[in-house]
PDB file of N, CA and C in Angstrom:
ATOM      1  N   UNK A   1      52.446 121.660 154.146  1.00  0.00           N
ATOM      2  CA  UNK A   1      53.155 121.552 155.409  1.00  0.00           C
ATOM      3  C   UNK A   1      53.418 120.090 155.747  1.00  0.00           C
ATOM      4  N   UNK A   2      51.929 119.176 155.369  1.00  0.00           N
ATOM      5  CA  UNK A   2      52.743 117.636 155.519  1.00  0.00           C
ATOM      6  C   UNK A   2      53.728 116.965 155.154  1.00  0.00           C
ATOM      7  N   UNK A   3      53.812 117.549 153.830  1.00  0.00           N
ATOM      8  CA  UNK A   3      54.855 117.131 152.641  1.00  0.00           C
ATOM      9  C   UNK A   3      56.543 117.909 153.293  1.00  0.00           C
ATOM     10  N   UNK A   4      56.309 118.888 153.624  1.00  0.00           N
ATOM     11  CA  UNK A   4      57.707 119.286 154.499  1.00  0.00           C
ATOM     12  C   UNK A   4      57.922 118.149 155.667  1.00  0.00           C
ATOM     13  N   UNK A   5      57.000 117.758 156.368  1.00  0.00           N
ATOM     14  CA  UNK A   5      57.255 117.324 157.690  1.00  0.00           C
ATOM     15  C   UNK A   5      57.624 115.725 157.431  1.00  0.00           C
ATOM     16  N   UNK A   6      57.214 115.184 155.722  1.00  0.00           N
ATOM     17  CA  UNK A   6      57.425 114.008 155.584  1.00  0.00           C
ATOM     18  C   UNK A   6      58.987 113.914 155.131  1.00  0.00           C
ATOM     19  N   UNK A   7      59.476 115.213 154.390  1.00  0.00           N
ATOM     20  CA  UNK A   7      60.835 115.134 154.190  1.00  0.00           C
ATOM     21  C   UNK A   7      61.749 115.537 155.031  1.00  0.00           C
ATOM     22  N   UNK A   8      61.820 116.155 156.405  1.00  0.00           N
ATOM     23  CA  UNK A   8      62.185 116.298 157.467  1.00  0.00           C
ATOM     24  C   UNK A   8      62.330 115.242 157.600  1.00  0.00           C
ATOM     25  N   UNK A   9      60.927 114.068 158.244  1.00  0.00           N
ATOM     26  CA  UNK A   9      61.628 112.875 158.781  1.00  0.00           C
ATOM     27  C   UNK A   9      62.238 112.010 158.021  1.00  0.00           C
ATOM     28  N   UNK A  10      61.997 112.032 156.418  1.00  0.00           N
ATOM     29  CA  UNK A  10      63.256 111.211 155.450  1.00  0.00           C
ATOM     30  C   UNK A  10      64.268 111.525 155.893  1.00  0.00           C
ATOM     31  N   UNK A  11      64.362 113.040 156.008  1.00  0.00           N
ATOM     32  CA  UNK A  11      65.961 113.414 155.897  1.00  0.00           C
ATOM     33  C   UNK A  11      66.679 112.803 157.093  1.00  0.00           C
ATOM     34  N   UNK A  12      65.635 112.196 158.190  1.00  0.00           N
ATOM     35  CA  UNK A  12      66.451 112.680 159.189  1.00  0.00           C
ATOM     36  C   UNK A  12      66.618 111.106 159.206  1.00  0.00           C
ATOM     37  N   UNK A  13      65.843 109.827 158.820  1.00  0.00           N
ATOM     38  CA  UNK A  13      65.656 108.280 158.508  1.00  0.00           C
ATOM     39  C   UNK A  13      66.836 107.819 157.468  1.00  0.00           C
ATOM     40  N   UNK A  14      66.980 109.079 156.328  1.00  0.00           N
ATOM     41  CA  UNK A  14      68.014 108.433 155.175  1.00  0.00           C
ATOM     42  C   UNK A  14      67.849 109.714 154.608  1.00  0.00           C
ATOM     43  N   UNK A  15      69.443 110.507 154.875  1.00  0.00           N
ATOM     44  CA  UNK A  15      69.427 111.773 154.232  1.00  0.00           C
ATOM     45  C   UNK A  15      70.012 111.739 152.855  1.00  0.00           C
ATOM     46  N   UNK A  16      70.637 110.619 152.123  1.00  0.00           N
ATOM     47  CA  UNK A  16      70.630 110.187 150.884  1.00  0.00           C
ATOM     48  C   UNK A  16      69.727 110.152 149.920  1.00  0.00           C
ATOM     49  N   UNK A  17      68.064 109.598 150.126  1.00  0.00           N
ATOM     50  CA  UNK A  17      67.098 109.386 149.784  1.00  0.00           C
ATOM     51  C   UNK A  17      66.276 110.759 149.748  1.00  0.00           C
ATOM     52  N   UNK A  18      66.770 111.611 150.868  1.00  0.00           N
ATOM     53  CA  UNK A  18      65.406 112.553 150.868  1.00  0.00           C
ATOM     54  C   UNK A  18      66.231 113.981 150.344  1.00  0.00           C
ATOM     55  N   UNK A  19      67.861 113.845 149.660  1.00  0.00           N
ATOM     56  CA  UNK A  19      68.400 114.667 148.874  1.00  0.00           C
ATOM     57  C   UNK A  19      67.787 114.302 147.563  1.00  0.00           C
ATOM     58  N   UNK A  20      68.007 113.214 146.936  1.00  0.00           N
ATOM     59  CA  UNK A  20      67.597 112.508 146.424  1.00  0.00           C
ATOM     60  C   UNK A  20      66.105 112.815 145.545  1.00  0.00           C
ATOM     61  N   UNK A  21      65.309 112.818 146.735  1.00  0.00           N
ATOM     62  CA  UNK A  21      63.373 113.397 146.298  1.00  0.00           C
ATOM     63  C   UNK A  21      63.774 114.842 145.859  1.00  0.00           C
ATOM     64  N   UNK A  22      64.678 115.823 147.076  1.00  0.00           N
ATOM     65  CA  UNK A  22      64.473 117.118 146.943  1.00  0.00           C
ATOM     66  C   UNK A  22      65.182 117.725 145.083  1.00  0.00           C
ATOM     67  N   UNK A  23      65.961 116.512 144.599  1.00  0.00           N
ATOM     68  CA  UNK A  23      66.571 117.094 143.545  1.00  0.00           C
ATOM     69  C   UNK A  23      65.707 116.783 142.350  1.00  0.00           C
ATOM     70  N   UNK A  24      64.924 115.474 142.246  1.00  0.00           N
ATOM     71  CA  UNK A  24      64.452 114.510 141.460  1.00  0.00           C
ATOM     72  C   UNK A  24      63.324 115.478 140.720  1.00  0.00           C
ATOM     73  N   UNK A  25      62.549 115.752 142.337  1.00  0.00           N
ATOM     74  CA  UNK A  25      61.133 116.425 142.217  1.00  0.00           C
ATOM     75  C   UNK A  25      60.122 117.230 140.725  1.00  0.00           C
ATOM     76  N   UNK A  26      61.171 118.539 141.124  1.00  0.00           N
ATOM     77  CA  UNK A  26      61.370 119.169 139.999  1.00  0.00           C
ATOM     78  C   UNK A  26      61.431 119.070 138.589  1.00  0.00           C
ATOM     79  N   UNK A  27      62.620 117.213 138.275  1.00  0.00           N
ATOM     80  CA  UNK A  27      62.591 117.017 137.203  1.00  0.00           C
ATOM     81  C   UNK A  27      61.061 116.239 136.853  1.00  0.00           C
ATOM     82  N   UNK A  28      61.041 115.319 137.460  1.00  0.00           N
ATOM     83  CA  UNK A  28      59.954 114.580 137.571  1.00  0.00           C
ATOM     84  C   UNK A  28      58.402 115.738 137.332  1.00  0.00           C
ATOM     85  N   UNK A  29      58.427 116.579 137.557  1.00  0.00           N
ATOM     86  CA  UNK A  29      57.124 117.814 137.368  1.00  0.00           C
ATOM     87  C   UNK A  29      57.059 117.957 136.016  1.00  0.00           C
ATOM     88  N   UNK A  30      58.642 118.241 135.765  1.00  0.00           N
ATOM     89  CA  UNK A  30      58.367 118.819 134.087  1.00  0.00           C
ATOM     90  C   UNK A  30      58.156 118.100 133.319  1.00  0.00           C
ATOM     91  N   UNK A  31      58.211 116.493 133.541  1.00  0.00           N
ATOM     92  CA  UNK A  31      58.350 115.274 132.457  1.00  0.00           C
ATOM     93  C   UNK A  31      56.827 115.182 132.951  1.00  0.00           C
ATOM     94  N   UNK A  32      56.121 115.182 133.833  1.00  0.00           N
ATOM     95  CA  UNK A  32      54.239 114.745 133.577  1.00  0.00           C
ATOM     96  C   UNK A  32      54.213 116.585 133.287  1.00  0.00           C
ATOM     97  N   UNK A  33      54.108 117.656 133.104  1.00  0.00           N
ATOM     98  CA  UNK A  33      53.826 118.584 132.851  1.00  0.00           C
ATOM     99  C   UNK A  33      53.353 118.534 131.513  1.00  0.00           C
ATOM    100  N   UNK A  34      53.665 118.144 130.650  1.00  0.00           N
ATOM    101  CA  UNK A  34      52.539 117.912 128.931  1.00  0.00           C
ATOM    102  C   UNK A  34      51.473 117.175 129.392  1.00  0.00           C
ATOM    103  N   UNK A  35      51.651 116.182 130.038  1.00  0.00           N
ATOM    104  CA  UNK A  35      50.626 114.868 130.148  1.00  0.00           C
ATOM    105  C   UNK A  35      49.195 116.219 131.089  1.00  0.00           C
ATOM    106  N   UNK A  36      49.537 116.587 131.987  1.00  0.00           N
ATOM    107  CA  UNK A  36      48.788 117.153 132.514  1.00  0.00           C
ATOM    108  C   UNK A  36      47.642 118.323 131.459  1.00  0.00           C
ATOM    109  N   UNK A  37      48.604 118.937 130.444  1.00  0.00           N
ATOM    110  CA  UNK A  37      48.508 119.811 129.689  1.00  0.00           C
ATOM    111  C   UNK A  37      47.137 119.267 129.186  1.00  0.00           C
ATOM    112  N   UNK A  38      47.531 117.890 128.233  1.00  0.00           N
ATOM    113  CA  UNK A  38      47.039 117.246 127.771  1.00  0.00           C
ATOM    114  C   UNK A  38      45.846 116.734 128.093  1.00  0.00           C
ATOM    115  N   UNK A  39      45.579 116.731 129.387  1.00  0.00           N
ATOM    116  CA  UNK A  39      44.602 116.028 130.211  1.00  0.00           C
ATOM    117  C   UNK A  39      43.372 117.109 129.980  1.00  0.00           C
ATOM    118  N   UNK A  40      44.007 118.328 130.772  1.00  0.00           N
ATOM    119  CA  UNK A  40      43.405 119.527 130.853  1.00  0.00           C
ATOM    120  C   UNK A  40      42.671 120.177 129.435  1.00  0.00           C
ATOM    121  N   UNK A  41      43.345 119.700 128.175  1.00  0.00           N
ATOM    122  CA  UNK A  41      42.415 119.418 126.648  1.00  0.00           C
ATOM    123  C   UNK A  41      41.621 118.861 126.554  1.00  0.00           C
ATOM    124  N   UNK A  42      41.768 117.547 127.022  1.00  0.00           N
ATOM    125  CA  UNK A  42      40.635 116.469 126.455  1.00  0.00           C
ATOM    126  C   UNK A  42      39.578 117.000 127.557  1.00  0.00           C
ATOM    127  N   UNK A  43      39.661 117.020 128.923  1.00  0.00           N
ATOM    128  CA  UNK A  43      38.371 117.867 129.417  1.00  0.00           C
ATOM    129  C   UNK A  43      37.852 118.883 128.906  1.00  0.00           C
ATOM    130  N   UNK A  44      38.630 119.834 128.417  1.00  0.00           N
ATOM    131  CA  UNK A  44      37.815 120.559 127.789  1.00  0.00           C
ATOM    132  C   UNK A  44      36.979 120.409 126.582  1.00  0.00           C
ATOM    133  N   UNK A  45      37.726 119.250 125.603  1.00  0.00           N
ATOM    134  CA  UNK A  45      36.984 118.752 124.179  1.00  0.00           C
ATOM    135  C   UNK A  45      35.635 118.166 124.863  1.00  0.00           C
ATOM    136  N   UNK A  46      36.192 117.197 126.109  1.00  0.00           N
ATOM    137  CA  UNK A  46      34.707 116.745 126.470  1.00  0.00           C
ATOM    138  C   UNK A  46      33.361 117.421 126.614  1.00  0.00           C
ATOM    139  N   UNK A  47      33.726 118.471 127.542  1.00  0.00           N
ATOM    140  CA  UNK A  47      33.179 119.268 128.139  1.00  0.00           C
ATOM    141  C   UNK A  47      32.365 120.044 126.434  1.00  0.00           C
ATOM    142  N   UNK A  48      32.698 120.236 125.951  1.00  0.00           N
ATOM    143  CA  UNK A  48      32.003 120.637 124.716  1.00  0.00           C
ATOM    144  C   UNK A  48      31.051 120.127 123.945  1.00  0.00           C
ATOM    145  N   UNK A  49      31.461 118.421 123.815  1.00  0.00           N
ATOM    146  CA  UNK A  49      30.331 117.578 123.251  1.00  0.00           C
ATOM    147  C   UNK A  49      29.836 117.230 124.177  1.00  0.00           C
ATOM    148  N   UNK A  50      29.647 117.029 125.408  1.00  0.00           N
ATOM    149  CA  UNK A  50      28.476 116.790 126.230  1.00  0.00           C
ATOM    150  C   UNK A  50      27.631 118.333 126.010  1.00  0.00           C
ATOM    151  N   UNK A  51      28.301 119.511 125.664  1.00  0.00           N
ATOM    152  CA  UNK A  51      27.145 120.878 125.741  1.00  0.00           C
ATOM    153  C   UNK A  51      26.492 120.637 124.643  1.00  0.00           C
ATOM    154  N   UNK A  52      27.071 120.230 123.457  1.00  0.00           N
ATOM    155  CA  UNK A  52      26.594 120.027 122.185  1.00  0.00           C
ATOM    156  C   UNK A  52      25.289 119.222 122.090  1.00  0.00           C
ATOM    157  N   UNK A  53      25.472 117.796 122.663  1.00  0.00           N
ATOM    158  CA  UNK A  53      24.946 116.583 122.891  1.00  0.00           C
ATOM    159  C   UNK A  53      23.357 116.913 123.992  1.00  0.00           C
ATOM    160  N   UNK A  54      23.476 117.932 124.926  1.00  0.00           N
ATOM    161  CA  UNK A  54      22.634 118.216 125.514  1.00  0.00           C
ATOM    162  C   UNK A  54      21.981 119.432 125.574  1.00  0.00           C
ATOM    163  N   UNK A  55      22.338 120.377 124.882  1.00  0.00           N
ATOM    164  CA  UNK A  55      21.589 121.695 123.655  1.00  0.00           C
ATOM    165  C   UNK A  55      20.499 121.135 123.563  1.00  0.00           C
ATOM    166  N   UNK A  56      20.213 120.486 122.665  1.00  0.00           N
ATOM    167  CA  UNK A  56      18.274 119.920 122.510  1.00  0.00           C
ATOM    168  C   UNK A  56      17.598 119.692 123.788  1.00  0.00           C
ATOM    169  N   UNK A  57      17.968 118.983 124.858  1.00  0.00           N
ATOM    170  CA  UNK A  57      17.271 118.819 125.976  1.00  0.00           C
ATOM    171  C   UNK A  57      17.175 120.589 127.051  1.00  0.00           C
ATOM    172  N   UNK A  58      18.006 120.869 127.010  1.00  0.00           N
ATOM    173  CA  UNK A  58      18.012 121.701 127.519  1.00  0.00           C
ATOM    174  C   UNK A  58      17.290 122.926 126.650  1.00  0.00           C
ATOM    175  N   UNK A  59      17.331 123.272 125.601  1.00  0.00           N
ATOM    176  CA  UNK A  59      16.269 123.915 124.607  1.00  0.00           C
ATOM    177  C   UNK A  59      14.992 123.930 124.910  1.00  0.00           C
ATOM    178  N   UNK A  60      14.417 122.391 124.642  1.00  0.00           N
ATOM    179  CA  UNK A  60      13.421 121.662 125.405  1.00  0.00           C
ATOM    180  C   UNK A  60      12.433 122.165 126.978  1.00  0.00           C
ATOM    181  N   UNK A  61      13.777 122.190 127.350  1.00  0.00           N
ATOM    182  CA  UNK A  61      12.840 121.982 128.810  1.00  0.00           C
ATOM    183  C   UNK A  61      12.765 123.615 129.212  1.00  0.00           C
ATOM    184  N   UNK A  62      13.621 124.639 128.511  1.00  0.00           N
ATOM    185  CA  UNK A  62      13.434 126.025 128.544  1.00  0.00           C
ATOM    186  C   UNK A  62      12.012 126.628 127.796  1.00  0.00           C
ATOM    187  N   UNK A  63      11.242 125.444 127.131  1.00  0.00           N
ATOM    188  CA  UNK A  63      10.009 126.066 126.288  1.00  0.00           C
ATOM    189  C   UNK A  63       9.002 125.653 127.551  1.00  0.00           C
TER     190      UNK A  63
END
């Protein structure tokens, strides 16, 4: 709802600029949309060798 109320008052400051965001937006999503993808991998690779890495301790402290 902020994000509406911030392009309301663009539109209403410089309705050039805030056509402008409303067309851009979209493209701009799909061009970081891999990067995000990508991101969302390597957390998960992480997330694996830290389980790996901490298996023995946790083994450990279950005896």
């Amino acid at each position: 709802m902020i994000k509406f109320l911030l392009w309301c008052i663009l539109f209403v400051l410089c309705w050039p600029l805030a056509l402008a965001a409303l067309v851009l937006y979209p493209l701009v999503w799909l061009l970081l949309l891999p990067f995000r993808i990508f991101g969302i991998a390597v957390q998960g690779v992480l997330e694996i060798v830290a389980a790996i890495l901490f298996l023995p301790a946790r083994l450990l402290r279950a005896i």
